[in-house]
N, C-alpha and C. Protein backbone atom coordinates (compact mmCIF):
# COMPACT_ATOMS: atom_id res chain seq x y z
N UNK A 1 10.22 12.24 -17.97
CA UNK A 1 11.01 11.20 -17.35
C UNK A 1 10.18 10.52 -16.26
N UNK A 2 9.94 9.20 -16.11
CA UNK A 2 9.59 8.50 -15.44
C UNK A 2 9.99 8.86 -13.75
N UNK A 3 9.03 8.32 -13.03
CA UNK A 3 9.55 8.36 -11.67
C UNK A 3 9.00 7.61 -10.57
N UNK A 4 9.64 6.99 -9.28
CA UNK A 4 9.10 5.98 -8.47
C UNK A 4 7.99 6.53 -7.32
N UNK A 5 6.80 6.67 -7.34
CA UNK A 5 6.07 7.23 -6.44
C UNK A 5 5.61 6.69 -5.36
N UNK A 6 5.68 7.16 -4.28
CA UNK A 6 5.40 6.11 -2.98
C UNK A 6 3.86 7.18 -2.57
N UNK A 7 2.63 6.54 -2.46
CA UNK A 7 1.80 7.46 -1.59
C UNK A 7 1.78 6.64 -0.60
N UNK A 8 1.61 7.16 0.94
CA UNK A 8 1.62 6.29 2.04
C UNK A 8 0.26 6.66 2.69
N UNK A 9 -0.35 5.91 3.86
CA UNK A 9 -1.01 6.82 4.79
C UNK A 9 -1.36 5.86 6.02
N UNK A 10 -2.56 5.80 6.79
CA UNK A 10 -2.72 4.94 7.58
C UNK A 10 -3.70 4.21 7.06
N UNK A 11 -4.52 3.45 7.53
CA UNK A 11 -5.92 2.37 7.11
C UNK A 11 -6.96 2.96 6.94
N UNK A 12 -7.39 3.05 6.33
CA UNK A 12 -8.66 3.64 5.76
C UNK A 12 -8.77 5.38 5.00
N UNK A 13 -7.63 5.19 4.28
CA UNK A 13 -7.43 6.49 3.79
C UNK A 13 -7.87 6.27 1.77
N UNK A 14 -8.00 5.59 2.21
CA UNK A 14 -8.86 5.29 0.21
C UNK A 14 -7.44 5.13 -0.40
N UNK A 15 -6.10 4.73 0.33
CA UNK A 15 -4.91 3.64 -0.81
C UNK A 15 -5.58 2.95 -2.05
N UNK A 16 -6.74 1.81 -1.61
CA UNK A 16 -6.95 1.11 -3.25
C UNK A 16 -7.74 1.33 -3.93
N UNK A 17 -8.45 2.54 -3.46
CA UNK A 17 -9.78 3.29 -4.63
C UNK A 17 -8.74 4.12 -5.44
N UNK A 18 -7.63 4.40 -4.51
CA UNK A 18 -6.57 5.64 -5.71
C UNK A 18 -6.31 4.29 -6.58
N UNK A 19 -5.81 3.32 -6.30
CA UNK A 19 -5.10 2.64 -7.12
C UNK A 19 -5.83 2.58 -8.24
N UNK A 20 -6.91 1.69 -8.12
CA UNK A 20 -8.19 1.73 -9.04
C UNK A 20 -8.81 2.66 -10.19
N UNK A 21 -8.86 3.83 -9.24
CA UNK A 21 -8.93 5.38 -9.92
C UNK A 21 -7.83 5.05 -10.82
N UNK A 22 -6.67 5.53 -10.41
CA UNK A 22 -5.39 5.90 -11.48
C UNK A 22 -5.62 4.94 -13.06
N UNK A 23 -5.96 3.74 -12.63
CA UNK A 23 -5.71 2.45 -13.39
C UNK A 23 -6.56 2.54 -14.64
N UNK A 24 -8.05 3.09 -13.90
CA UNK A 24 -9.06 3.13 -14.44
C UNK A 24 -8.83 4.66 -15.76
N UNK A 25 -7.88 5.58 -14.99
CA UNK A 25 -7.76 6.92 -15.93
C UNK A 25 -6.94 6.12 -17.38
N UNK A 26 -5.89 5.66 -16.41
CA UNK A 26 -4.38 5.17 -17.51
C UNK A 26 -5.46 4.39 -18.47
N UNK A 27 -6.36 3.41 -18.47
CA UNK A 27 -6.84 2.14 -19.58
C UNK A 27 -8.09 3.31 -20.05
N UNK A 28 -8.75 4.17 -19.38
CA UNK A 28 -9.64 4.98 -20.85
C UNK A 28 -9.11 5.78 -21.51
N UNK A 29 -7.55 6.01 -21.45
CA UNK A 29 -6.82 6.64 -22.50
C UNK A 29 -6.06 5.80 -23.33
N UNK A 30 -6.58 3.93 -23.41
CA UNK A 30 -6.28 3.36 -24.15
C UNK A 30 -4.91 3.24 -23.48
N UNK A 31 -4.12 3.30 -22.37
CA UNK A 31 -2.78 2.87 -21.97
C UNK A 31 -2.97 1.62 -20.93
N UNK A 32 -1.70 0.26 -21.18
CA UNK A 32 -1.71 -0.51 -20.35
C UNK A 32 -1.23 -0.39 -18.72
N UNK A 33 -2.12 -1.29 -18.17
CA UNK A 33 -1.12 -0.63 -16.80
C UNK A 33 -0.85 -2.85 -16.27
N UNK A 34 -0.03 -2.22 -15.61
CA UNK A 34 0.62 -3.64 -14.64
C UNK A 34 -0.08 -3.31 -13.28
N UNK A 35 -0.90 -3.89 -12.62
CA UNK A 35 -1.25 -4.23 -11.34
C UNK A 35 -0.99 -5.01 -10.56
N UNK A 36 -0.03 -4.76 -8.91
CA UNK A 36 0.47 -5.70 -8.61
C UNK A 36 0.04 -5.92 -7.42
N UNK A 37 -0.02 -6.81 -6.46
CA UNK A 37 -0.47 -6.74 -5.28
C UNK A 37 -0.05 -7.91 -4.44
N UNK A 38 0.77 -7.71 -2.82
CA UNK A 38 1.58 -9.07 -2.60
C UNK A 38 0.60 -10.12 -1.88
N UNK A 39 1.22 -11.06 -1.81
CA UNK A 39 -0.13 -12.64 -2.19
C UNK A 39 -0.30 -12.81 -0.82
N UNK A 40 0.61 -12.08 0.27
CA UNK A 40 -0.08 -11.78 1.84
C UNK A 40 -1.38 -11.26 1.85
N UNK A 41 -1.39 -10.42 1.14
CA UNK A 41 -3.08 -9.57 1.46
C UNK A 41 -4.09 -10.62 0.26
N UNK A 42 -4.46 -11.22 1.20
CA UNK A 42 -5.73 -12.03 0.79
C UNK A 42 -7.04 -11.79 1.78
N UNK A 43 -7.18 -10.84 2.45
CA UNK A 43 -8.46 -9.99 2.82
C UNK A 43 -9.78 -10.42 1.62
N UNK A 44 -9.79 -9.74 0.66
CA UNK A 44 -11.27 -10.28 -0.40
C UNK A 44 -10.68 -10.93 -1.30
N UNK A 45 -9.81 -12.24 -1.02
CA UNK A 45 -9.55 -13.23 -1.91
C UNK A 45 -8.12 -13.25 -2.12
N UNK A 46 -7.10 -13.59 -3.52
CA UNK A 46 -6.07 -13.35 -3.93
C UNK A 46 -5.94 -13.20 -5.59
N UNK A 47 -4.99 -12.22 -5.47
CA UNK A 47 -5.07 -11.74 -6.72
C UNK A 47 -6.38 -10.37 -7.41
N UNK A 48 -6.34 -9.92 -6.01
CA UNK A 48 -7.85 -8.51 -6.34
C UNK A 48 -7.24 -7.46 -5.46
N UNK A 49 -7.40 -6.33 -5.83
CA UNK A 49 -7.40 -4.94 -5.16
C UNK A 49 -8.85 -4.81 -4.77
N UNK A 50 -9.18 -4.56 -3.78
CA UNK A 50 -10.66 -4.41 -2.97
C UNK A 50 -10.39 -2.82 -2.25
N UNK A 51 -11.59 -1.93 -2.72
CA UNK A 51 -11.61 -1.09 -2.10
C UNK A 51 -12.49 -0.91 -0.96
N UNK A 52 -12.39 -0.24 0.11
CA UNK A 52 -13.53 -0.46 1.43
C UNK A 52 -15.16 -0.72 0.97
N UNK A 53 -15.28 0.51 0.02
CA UNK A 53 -16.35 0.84 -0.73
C UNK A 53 -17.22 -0.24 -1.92
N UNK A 54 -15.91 -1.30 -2.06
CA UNK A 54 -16.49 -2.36 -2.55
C UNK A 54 -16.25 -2.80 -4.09
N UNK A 55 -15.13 -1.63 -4.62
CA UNK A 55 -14.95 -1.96 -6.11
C UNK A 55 -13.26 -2.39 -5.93
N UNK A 56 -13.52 -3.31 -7.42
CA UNK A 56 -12.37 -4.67 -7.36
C UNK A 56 -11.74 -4.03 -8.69
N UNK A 57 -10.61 -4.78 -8.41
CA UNK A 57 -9.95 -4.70 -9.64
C UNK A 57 -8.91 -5.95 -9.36
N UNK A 58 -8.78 -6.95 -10.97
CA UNK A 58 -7.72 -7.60 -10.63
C UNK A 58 -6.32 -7.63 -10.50
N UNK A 59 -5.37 -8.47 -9.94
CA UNK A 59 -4.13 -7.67 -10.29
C UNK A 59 -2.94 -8.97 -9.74
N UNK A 60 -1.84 -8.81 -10.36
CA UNK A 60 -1.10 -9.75 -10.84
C UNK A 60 -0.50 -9.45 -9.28
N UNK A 61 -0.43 -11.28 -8.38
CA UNK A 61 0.21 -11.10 -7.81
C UNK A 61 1.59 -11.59 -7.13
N UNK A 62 2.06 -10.88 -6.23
CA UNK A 62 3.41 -10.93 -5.93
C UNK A 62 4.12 -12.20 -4.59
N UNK A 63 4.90 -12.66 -4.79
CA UNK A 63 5.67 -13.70 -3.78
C UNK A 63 6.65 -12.94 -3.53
N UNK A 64 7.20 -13.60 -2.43
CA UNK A 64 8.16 -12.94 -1.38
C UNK A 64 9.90 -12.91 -2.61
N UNK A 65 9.49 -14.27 -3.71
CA UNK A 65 10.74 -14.48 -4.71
C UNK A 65 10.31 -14.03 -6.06
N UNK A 66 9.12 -13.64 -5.85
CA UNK A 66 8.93 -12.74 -7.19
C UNK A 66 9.65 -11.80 -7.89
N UNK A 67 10.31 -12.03 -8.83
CA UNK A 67 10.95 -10.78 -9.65
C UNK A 67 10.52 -9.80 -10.46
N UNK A 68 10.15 -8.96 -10.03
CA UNK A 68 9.41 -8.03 -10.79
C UNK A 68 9.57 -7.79 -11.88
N UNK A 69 10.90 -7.15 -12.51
CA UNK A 69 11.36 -6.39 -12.97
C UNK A 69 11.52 -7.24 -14.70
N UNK A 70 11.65 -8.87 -13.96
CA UNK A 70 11.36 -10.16 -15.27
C UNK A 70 10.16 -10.29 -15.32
N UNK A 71 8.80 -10.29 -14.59
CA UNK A 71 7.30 -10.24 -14.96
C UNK A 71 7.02 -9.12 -15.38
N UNK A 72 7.94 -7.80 -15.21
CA UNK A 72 7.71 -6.34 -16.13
C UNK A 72 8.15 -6.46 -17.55
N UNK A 73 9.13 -7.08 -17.84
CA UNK A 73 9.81 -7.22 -18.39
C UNK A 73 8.66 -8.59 -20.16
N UNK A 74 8.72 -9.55 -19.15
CA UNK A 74 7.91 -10.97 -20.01
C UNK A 74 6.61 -10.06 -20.54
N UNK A 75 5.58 -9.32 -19.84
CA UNK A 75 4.53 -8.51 -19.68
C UNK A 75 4.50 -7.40 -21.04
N UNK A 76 5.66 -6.69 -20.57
CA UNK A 76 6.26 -5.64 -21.72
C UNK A 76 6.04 -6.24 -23.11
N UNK A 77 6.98 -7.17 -23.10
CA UNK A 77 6.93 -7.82 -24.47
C UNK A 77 5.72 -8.64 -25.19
N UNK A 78 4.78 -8.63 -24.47
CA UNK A 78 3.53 -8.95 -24.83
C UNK A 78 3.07 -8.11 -25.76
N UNK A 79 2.81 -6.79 -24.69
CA UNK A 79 2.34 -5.80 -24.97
C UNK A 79 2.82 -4.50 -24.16
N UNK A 80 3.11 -3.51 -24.40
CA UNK A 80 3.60 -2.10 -23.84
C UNK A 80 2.96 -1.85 -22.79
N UNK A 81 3.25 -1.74 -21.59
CA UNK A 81 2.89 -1.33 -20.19
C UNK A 81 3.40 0.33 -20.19
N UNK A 82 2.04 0.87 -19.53
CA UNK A 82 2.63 2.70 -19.81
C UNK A 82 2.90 2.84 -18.06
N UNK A 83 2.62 1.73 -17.23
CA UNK A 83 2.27 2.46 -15.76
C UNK A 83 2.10 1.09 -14.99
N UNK A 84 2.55 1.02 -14.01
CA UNK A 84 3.00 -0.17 -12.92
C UNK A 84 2.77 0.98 -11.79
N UNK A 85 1.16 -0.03 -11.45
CA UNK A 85 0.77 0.32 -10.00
C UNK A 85 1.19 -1.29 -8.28
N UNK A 86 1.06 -0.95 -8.02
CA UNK A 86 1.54 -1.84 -6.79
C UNK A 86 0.18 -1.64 -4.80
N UNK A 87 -0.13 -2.17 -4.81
CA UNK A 87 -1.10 -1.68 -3.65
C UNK A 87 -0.37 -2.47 -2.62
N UNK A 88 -0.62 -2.11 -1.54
CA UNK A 88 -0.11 -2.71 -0.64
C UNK A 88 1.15 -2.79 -0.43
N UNK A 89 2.39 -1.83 -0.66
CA UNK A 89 3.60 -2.02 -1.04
C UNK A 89 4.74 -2.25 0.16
N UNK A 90 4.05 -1.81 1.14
CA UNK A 90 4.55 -2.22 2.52
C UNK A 90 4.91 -3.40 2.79
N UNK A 91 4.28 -4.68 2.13
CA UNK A 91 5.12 -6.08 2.55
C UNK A 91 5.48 -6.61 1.09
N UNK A 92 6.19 -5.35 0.49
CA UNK A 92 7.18 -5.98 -0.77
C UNK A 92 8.61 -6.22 0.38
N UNK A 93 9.47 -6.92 -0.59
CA UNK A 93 10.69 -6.95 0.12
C UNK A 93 11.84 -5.71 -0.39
N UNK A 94 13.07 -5.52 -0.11
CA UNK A 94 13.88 -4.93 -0.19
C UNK A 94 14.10 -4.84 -1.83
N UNK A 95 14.62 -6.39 -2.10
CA UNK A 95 14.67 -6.75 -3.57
C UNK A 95 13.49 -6.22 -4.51
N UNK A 96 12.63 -6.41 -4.03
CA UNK A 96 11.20 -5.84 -4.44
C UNK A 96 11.17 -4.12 -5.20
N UNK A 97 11.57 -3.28 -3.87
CA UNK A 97 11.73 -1.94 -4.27
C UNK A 97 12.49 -1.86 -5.16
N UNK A 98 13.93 -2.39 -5.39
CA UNK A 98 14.82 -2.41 -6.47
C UNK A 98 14.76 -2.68 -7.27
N UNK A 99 13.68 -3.45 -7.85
CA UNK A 99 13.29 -3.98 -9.06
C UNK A 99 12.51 -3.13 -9.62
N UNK A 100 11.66 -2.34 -8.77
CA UNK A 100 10.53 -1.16 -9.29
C UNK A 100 11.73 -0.18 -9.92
N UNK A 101 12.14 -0.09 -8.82
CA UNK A 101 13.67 1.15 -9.60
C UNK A 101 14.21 1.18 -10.69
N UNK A 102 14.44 -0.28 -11.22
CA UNK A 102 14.90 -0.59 -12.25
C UNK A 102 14.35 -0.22 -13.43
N UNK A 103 12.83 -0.77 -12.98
CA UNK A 103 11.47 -0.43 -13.94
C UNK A 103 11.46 1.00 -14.36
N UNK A 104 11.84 2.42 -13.58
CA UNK A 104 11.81 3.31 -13.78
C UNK A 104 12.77 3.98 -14.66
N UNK A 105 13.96 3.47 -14.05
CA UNK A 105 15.19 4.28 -14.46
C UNK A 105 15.58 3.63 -15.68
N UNK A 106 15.35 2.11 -16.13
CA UNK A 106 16.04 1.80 -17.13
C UNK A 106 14.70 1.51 -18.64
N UNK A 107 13.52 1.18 -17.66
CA UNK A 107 12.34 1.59 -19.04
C UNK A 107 11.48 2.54 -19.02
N UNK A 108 11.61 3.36 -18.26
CA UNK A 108 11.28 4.67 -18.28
C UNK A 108 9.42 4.71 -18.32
N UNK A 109 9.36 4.12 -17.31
CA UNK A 109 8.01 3.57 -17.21
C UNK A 109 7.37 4.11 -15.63
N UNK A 110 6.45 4.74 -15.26
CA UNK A 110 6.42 5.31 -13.77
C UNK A 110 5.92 4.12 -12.87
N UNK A 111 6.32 4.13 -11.84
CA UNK A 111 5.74 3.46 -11.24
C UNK A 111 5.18 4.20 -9.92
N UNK A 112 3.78 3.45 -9.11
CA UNK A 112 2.58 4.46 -8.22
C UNK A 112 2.87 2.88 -7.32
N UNK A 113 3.31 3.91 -6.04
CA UNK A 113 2.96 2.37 -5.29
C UNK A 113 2.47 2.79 -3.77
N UNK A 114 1.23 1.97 -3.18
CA UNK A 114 0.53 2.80 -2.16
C UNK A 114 0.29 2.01 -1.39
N UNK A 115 0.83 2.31 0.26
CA UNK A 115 0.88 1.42 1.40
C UNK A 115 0.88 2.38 2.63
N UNK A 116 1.02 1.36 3.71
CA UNK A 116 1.17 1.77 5.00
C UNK A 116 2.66 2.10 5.21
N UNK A 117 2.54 3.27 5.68
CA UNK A 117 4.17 3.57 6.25
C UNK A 117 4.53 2.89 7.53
N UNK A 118 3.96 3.18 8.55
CA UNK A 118 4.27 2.05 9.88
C UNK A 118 3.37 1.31 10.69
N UNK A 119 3.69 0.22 10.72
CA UNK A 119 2.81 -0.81 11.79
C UNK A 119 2.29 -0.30 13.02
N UNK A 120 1.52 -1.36 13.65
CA UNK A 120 0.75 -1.11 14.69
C UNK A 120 2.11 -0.76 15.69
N UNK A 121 2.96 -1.00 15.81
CA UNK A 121 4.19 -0.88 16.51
C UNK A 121 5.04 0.53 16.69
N UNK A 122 4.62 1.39 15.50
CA UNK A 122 4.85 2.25 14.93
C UNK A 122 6.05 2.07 14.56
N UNK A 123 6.83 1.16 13.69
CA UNK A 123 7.93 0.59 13.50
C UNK A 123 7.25 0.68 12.06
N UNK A 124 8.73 0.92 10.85
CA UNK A 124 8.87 0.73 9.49
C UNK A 124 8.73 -0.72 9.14
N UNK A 125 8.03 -1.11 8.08
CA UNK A 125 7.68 -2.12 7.24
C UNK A 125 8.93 -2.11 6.15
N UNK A 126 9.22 -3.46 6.10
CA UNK A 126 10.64 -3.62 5.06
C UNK A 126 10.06 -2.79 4.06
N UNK A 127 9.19 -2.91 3.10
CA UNK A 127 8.36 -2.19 1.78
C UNK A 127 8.52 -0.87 1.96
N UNK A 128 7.97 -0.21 3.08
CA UNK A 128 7.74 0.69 3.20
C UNK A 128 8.99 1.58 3.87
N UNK A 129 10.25 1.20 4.38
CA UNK A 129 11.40 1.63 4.52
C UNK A 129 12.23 1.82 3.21
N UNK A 130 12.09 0.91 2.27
CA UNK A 130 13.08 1.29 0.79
C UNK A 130 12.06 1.85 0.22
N UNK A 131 10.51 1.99 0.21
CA UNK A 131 10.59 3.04 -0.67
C UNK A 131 10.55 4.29 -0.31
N UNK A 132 10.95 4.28 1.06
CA UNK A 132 11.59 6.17 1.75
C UNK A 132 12.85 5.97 0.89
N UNK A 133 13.36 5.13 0.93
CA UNK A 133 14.85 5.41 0.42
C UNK A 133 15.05 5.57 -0.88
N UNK A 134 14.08 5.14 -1.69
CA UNK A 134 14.10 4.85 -3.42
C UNK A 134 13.52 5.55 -3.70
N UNK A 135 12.25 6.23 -3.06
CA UNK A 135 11.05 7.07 -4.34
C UNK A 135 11.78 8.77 -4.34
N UNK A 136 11.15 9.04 -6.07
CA UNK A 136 11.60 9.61 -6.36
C UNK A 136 10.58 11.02 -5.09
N UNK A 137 9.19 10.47 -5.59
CA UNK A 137 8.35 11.50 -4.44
C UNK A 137 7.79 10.84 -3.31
N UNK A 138 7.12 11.25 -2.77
CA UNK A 138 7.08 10.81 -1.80
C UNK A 138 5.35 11.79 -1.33
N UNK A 139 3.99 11.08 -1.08
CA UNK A 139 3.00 11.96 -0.80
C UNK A 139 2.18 11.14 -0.13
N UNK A 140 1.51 11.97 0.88
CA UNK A 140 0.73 11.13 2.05
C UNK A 140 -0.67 11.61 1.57
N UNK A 141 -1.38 9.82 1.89
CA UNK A 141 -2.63 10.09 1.82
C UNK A 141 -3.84 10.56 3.48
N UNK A 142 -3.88 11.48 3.47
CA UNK A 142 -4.36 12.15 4.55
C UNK A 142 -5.68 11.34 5.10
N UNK A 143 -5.90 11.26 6.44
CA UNK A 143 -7.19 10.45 6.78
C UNK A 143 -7.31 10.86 7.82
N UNK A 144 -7.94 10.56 8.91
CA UNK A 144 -8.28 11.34 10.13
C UNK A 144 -8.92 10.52 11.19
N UNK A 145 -8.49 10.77 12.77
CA UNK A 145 -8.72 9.97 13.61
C UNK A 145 -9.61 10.56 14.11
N UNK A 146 -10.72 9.52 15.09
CA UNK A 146 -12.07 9.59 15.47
C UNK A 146 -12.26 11.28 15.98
N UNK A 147 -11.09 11.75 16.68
CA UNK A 147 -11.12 12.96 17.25
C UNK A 147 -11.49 14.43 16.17
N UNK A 148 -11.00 13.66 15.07
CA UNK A 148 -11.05 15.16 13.65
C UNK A 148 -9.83 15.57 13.29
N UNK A 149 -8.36 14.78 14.30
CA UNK A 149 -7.11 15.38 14.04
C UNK A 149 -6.54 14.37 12.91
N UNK A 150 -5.62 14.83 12.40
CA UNK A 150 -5.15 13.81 11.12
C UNK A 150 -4.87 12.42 12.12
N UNK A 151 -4.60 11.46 11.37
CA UNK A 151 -4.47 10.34 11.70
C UNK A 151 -3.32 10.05 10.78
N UNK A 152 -2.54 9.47 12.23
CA UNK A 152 -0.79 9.08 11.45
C UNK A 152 0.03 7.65 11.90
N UNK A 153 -1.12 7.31 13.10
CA UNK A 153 -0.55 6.17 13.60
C UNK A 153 -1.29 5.24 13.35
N UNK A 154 -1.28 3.83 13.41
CA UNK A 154 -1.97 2.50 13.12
C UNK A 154 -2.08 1.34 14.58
N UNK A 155 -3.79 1.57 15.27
CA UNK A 155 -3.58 0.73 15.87
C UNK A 155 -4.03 -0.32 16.27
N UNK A 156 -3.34 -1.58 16.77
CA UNK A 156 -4.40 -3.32 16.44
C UNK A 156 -5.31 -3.43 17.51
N UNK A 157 -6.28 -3.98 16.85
CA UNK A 157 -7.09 -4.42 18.24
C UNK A 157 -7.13 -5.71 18.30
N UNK A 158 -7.10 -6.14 19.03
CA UNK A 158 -7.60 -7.58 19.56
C UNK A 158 -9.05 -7.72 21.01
N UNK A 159 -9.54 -8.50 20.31
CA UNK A 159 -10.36 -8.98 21.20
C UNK A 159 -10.81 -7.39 22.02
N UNK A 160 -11.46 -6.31 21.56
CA UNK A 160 -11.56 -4.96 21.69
C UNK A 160 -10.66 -3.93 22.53
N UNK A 161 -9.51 -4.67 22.38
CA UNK A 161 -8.24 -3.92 23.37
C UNK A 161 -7.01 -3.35 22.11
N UNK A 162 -6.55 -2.43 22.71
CA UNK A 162 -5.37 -1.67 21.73
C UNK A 162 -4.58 -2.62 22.18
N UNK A 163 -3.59 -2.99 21.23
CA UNK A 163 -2.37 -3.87 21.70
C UNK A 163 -0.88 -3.39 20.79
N UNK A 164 0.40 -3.11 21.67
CA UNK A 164 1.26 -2.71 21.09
C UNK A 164 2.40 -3.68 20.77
N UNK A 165 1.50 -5.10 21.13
CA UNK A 165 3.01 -6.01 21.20
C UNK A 165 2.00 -7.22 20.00
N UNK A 166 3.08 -7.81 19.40
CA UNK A 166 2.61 -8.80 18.31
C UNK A 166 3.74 -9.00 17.33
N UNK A 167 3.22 -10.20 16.30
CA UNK A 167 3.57 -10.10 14.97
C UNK A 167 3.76 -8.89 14.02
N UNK A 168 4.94 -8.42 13.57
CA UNK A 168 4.08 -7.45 12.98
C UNK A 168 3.42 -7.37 11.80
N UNK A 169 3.03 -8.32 10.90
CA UNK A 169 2.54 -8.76 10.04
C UNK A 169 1.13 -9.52 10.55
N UNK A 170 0.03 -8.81 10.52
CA UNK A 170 -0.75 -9.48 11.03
C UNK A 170 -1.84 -9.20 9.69
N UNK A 171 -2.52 -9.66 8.83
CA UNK A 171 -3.42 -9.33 7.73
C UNK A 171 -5.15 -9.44 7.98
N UNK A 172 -5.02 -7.70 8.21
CA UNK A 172 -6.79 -7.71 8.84
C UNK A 172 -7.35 -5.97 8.16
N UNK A 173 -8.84 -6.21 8.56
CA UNK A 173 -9.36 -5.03 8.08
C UNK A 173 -9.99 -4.13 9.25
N UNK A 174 -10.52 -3.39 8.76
CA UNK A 174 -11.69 -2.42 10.16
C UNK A 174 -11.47 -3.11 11.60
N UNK A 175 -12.32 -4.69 11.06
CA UNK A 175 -11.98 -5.29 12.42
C UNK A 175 -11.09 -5.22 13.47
N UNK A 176 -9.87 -5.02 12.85
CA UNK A 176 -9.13 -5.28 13.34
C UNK A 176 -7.30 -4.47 13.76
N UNK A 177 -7.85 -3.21 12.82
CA UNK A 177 -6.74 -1.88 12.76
C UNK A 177 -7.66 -1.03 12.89
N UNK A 178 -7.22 0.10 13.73
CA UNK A 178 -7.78 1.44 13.81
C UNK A 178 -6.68 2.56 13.63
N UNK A 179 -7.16 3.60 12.23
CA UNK A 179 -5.97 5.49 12.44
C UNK A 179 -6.45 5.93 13.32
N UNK A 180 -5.69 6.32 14.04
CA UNK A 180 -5.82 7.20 15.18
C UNK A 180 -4.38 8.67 14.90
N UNK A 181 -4.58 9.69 15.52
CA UNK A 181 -3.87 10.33 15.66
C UNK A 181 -2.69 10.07 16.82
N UNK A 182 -1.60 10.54 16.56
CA UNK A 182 -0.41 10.69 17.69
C UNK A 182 -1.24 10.57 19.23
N UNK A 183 -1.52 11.58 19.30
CA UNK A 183 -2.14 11.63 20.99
C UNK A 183 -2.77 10.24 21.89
N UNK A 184 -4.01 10.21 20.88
CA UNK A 184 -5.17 8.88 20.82
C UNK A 184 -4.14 7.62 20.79
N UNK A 185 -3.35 7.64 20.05
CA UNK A 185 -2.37 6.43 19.69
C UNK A 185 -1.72 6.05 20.98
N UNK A 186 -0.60 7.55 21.39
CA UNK A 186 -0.42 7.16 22.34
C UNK A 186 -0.91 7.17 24.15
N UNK A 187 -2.19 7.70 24.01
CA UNK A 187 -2.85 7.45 25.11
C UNK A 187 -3.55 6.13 25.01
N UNK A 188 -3.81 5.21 24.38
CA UNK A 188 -4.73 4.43 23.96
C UNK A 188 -6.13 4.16 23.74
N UNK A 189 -6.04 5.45 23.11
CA UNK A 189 -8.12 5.85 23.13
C UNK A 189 -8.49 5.14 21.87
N UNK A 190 -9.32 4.43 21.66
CA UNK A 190 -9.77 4.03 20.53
C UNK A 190 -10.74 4.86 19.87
N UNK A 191 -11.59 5.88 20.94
CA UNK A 191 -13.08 6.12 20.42
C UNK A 191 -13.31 7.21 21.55
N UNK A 192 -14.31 7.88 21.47
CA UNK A 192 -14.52 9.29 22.65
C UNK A 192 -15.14 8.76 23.61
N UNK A 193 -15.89 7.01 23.82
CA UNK A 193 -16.12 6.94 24.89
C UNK A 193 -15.26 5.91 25.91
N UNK A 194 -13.80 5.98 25.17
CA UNK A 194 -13.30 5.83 26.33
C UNK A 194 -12.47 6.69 27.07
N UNK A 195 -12.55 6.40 28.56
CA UNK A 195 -11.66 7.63 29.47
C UNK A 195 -10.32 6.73 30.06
C-alpha cells in the first residue's frame, strides 16, 4: 500500500541528492517517476532539482494554482507513474498537500516529498505544516551544526549578521542560510569565532 512520505531537515542536509538518488533507483528499474518542484525555488534556474554537489535533474514545475493531482492524473495517462517525488515541499500550499494525498490513497502511488520543516523564524512553513498533518511517515534528514551537535534550526544572514525578523519566504543558498543547532541558534553564533 502506498504511502505519503515527508523527509524534513535543515539546509544543507543532502534533501535534493536524496531526491535525485531515489529517482535515479525508481528509472534503472525501468519505473516512471513524476518530479516536482515549486517555481519559487529558482536558485540554479527553473524547472531543475540542483544538488549542492552539483548534479541536476529536471522536474515538472509547480504554481501556487497548480493542481497536482490533474497533472498526476493527465501524466498517468500518458504513461504509468510508479513514484511522485516533490523537493522543496515546504512552499507547496495547503491544497497542494491534499492533492499528494489523493495521489496516494486513491492511485495508490507513493509519494517522497523533502523540505525544510521551519524557517529562519523557527516558525512552520504552510508545506511543511500539512505535511505533519498528512504524512503517513514522517523522517528527518540529519545534518549538523558548525559545533558537531545536530543541527535543527535555520538561520538567515544578511549582510554577515544572524537576523530573526523578515519575510519569511526569502529564496537563497549557503550565502545566505546557515543549520545551526538549538543552542548556536539561539545564542546567535554563526561559527566558533564568534564570542
Amino acid at each position: 500500500m502506498a504511502q505519503l512520505y515527508y523527509r524534513y531537515s535543515t539546509m544543507n542536509a543532502g534533501k535534493s541528492i536524496e531526491v535525485i538518488k531515489v529517482a535515479y533507483n525508481y528509472e534503472e528499474r525501468n519505473k516512471r517517476v513524476l518530479t516536482l518542484i515549486p517555481a519559487i525555488d529558482n536558485r540554479y534556474g527553473t524547472g531543475v532539482i540542483t544538488s549542492r554537489i552539483g548534479i541536476q535533474r529536471e522536474a515538472t514545475i509547480i504554481h501556487d494554482d497548480t493542481n497536482i493531482l490533474e497533472l498526476f492524473m493527465a501524466e498517468n495517462e500518458k504513461e504509468k507513474i510508479d513514484c511522485v517525488l516533490v523537493d522543496e515541499c515546504q512552499f507547496l500550499k495547503k491544497h497542494h498537500v491534499q492533492e499528494l494525498v489523493e495521489i496516494v490513497d486513491s492511485c495508490n502511488v507513493p509519494v517522497l516529498a523533502y523540505g525544510l520543516k521551519n524557517d529562519f523564524r523557527n516558525e512552520l512553513f504552510e508545506g511543511s505544516y500539512y505535511m505533519l498533518v498528512y504524512a503517513d511517515k514522517i523522517e528527518e534528514i540529519k545534518t549538523i551544526c558548525w559545533c558537531g551537535r545536530k543541527a535543527t534550526m535555520v538561520a538567515r544572514v544578511v549582510d554577515g549578521k544572524f537576523v530573526k525578523q523578515g519575510e519569511q519566504i526569502v529564496v537563497g543558498g549557503n550565502d545566505m542560510y546557515v543549520s545551526l543547532c538549538r543552542k548556536h541558534y539561539n545564542d546567535g553564533r554563526l561559527g566558533p569565532d564568534e564570542e
